[in-house]
Protein backbone atom coordinates (compact mmCIF):
# COMPACT_ATOMS: atom_id res chain seq x y z
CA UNK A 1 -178.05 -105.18 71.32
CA UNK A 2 -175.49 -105.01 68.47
CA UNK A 3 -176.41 -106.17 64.77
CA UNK A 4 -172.58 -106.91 64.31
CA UNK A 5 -171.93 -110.39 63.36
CA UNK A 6 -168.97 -112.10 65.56
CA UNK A 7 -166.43 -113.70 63.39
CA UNK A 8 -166.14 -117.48 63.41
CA UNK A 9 -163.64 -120.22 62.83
CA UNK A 10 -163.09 -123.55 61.35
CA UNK A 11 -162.84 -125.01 64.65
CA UNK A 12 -166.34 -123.51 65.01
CA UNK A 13 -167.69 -124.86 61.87
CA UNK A 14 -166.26 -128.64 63.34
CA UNK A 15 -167.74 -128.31 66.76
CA UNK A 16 -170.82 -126.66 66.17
CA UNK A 17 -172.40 -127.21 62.51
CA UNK A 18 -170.59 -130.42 61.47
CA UNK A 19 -168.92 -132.52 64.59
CA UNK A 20 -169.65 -135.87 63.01
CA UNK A 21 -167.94 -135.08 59.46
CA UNK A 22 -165.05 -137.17 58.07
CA UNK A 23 -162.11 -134.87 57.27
CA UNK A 24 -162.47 -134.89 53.44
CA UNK A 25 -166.14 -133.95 54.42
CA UNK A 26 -165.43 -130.89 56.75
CA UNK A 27 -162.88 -129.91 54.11
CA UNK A 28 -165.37 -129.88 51.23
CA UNK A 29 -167.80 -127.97 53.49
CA UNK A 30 -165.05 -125.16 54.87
CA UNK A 31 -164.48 -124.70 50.70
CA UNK A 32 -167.93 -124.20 49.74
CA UNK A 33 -168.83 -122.03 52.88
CA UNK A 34 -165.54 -119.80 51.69
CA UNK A 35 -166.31 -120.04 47.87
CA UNK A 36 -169.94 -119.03 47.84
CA UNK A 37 -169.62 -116.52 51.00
CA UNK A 38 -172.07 -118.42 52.96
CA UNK A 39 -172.25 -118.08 57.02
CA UNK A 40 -173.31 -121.94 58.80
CA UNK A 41 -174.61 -119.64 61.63
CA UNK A 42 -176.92 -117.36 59.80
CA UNK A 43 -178.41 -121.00 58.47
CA UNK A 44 -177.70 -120.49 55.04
CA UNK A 45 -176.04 -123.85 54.63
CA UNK A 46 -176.66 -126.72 56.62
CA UNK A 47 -174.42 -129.80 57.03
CA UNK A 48 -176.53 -133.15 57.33
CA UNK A 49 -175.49 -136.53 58.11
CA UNK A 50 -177.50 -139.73 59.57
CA UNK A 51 -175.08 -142.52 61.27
CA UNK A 52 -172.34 -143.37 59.05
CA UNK A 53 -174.25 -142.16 55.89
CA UNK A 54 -172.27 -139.81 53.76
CA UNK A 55 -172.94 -136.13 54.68
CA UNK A 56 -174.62 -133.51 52.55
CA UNK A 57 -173.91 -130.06 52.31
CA UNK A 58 -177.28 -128.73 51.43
CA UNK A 59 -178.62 -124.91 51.27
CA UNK A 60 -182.61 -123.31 51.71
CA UNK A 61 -184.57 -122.33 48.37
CA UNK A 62 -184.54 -118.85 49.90
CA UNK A 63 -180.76 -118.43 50.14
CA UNK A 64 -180.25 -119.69 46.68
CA UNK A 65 -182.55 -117.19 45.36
CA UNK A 66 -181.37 -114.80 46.96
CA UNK A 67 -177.88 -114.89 45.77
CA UNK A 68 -179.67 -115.27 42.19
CA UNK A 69 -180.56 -112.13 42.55
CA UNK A 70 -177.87 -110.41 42.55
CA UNK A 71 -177.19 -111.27 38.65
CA UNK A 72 -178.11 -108.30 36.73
CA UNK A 73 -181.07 -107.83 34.99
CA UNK A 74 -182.95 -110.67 37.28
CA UNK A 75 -186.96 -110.12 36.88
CA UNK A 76 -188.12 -112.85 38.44
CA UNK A 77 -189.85 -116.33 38.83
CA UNK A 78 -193.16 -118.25 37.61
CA UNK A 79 -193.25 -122.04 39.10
CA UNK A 80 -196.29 -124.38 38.80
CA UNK A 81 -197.01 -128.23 37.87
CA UNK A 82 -197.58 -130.34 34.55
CA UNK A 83 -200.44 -133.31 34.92
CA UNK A 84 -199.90 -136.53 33.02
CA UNK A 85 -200.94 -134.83 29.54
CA UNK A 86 -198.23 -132.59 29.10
CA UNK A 87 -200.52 -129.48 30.34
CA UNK A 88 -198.83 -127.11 32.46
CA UNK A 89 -201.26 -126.22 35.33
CA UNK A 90 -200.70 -122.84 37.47
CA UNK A 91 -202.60 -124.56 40.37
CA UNK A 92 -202.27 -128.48 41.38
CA UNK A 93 -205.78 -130.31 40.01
CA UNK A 94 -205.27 -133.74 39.24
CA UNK A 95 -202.94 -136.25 38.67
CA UNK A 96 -199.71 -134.16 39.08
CA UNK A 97 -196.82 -135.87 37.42
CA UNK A 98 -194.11 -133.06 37.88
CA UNK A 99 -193.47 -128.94 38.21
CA UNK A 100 -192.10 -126.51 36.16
CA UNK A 101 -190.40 -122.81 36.86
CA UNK A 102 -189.75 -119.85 34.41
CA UNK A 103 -187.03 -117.45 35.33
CA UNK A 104 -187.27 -114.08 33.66
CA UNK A 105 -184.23 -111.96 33.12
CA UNK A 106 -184.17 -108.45 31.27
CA UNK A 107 -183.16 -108.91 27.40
CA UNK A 108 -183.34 -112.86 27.34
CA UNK A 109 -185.47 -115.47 26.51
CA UNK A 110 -187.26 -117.62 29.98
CA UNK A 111 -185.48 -120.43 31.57
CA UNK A 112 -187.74 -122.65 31.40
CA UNK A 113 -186.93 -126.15 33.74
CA UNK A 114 -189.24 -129.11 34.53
CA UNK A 115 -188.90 -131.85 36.78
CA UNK A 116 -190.77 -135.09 37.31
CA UNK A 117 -192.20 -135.92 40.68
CA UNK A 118 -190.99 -139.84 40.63
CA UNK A 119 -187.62 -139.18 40.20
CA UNK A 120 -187.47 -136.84 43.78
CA UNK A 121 -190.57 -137.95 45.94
CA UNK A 122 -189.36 -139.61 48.91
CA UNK A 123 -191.10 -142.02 51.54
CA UNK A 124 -190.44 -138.95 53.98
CA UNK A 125 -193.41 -137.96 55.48
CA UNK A 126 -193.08 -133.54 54.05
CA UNK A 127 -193.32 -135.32 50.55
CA UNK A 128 -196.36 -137.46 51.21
CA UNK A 129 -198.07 -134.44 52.90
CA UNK A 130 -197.39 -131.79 50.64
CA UNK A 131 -196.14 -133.62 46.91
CA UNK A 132 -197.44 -130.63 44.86
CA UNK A 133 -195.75 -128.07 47.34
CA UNK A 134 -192.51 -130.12 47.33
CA UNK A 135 -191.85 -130.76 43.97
CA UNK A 136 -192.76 -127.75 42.71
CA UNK A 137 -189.61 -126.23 45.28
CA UNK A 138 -187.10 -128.69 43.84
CA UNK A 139 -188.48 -127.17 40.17
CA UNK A 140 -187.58 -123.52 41.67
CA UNK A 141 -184.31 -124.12 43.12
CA UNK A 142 -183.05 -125.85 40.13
CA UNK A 143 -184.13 -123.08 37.59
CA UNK A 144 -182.60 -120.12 39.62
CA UNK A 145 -179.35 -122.42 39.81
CA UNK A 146 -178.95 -122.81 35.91
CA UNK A 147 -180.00 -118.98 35.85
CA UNK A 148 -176.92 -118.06 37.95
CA UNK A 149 -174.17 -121.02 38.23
CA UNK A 150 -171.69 -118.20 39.22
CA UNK A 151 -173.56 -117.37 42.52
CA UNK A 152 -175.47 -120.79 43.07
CA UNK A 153 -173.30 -123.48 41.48
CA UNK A 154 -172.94 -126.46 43.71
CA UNK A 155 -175.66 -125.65 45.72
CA UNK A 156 -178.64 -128.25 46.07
CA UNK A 157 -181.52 -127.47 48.59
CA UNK A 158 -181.75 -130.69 50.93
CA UNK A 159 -185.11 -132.33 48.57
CA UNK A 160 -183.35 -132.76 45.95
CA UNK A 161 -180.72 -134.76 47.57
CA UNK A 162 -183.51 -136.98 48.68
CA UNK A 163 -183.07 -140.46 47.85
CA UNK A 164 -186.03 -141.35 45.74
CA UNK A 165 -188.36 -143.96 46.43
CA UNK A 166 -187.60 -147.53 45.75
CA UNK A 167 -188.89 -149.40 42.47
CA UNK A 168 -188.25 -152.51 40.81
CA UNK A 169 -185.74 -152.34 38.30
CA UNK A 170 -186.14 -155.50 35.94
CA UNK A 171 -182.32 -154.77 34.40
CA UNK A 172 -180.83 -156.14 38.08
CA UNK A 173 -176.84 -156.73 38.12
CA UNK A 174 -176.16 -160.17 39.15
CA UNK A 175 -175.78 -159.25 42.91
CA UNK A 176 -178.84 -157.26 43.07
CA UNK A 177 -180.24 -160.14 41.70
CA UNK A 178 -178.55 -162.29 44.31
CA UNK A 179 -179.86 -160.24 47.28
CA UNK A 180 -183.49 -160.26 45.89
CA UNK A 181 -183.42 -164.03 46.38
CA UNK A 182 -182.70 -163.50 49.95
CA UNK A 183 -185.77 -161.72 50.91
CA UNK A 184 -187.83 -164.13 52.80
CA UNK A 185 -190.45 -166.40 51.19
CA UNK A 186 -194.07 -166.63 52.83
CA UNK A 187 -194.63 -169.98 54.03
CA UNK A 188 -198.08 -171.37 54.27
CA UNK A 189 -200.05 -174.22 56.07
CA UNK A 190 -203.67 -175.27 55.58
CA UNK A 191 -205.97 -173.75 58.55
CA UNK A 192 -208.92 -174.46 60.02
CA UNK A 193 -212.32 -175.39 57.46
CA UNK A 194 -209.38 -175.27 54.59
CA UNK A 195 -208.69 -172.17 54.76
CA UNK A 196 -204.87 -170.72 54.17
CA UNK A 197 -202.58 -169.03 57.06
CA UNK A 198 -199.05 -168.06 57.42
CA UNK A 199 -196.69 -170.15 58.97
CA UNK A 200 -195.05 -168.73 62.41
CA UNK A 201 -191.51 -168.35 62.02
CA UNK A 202 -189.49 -171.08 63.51
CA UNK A 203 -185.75 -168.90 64.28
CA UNK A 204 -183.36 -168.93 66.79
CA UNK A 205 -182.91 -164.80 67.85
CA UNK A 206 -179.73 -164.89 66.09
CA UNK A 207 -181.51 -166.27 62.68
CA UNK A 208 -183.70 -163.35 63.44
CA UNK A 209 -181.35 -161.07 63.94
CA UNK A 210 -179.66 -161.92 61.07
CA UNK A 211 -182.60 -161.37 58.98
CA UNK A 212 -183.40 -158.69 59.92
CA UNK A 213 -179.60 -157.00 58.62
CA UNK A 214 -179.83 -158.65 55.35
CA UNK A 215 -183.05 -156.69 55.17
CA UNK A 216 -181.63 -153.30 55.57
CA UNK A 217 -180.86 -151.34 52.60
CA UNK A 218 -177.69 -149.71 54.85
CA UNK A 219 -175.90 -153.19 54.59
CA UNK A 220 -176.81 -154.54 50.84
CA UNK A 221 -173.00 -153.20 49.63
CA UNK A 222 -171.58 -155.41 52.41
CA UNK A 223 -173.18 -157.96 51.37
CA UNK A 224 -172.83 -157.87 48.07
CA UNK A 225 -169.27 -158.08 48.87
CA UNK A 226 -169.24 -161.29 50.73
CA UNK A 227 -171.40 -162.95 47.97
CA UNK A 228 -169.07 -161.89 45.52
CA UNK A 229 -166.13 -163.07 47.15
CA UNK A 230 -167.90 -166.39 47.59
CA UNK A 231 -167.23 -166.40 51.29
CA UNK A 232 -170.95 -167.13 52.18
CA UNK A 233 -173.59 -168.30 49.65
CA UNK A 234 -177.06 -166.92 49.72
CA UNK A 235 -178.79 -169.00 51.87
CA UNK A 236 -176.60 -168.38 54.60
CA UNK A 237 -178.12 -164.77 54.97
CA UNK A 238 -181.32 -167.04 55.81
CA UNK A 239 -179.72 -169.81 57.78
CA UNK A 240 -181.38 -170.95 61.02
CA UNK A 241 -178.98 -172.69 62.59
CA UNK A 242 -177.53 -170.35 65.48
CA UNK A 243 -174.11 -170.48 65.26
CA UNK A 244 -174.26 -170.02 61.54
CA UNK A 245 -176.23 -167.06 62.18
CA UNK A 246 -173.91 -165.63 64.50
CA UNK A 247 -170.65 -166.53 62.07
CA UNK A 248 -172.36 -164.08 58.76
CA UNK A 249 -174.07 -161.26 61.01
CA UNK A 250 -170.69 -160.31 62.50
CA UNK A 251 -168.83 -160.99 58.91
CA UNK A 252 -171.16 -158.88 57.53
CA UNK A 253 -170.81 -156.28 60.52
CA UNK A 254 -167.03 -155.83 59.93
CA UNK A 255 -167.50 -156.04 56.15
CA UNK A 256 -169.85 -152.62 56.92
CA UNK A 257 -166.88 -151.13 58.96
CA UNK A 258 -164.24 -151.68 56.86
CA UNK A 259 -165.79 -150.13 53.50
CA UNK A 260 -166.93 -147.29 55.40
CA UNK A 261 -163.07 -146.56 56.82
CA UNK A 262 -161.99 -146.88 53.81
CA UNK A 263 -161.97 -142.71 52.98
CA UNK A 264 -161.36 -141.31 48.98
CA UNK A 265 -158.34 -139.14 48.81
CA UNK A 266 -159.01 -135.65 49.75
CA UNK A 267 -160.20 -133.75 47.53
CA UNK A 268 -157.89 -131.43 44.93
CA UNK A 269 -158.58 -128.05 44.13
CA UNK A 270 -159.34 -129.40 41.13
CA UNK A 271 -161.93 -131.07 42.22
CA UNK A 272 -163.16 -128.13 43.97
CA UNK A 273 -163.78 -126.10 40.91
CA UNK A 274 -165.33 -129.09 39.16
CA UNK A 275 -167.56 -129.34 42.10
CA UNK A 276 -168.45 -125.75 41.71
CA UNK A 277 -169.30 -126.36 38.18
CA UNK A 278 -171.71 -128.61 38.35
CA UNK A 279 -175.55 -127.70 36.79
């Protein structure tokens, strides 16, 4: 069998690594694929998009060090975690609160770059298996892509694109605010010998429904838009009256849709190189 690799197309790229990308999307991809001489079909950049999320164009932590190795005079790596004193550990005992890598290049000082766990972790379930082993990756990748922003520049390895897990923020804008009051209150009711139950819900399947959209994160821009606008006021996102119910879920259904057809301008090649640029 031959070793040669077959030559591919854009029209390849669209129909077999990226079908579901927006046009500015499969654009940015084609440029970065060109740019940093990387082939879809080898795997050495993926293209990753969920439903109508934005896509990400995210590369392994073994194809980003290997194109840091090509700069001259490259010696190396040491990686390994801090705890929550400060102490940088070469092995993961304790409370780990973040990781740390060294790149080591002939003639120069170490990179040295740290990263803190809480700021990548993710609810997915490779992070709550393996924390130590993931952040300690995302500690890696981003050292050998300050070491060589020629070769690696606008590259990100798919963890640290992760969204990180949610927190309370107690400096909310007013809508965030305003969509924090919508989450549902626990009612109560006395129960037998005194004792204190929750209430069953008392909803039509719409109400329900409707409930159960407000409570996505996917649809919180949407309706922060209508709440802004004043066309509904927050406790119609909790109404139980059917047809009310039915009137907000499908305005904030088409609210959804329109924001996400709105598309940004294609990008410039400008924008490219700023892209490119990027530590």
């Amino acid at each position: 069998m031959s070793n040669e690799i077959v030559e591919y197309t854009e029209n390849d790229i669209k129909k077999y690594i990226c079908p579901n990308a927006t046009d500015q999307e499969f654009f940015t991809f084609c440029q970065i694929v060109k740019a940093r001489n990387l082939n879809p079909f080898l795997k050495e950049v993926h293209f990753v998009k969920y439903g109508n999320s934005p896509g990400q164009i995210v590369v392994g932590k073994d194809a980003i060090i290997k194109r840091a190795k090509k700069v001259q005079g490259y010696k190396g790596f040491k990686a390994g975690w801090f705890n929550d004193k400060g102490e940088r550990l070469d092995f993961p005992i304790g409370e780990i609160m973040g990781a740390w890598c060294e790149v080591y290049a002939e003639g120069k000082e170490p990179l040295f770059i740290s990263v803190l766990s809480n700021e990548y972790s993710s609810n997915q379930s490779t992070w709550k298996a393996k924390p130590a082993t993931m952040i300690r990756k995302v500690a890696v990748v981003q050292a050998h892509r300050e070491f060589s922003p020629e070769e690696t520049g606008g590259l990100y390895d798919a963890d640290e694109m992760a969204e990180p897990e949610k927190r309370p923020d107690p400096k909310q804008t007013e809508s965030a605010a305003m969509i924090e009051d919508l989450k549902p209150k626990a009612e109560q009711k006395d129960g037998p010998a005194g004792t204190i139950q929750d209430a069953e819900p008392e909803a039509s399947l719409w109400a329900l429904k409707l409930s159960k959209l407000v409570d996505s994160p996917d649809y919180k821009p949407a309706i922060q838009f209508l709440l802004k606008s004043e066309e509904f006021a927050p406790e119609d996102m909790r109404t139980d009256v059917e047809e009310n119910a039915v009137i907000v879920y499908e305005a904030i259904i088409k609210q959804k849709k329109e924001m996400e057809t709105k598309e940004p301008a294609a990008p410039t090649p400008e924008d490219i190189e700023s892209f490119f640029n990027e530590a």
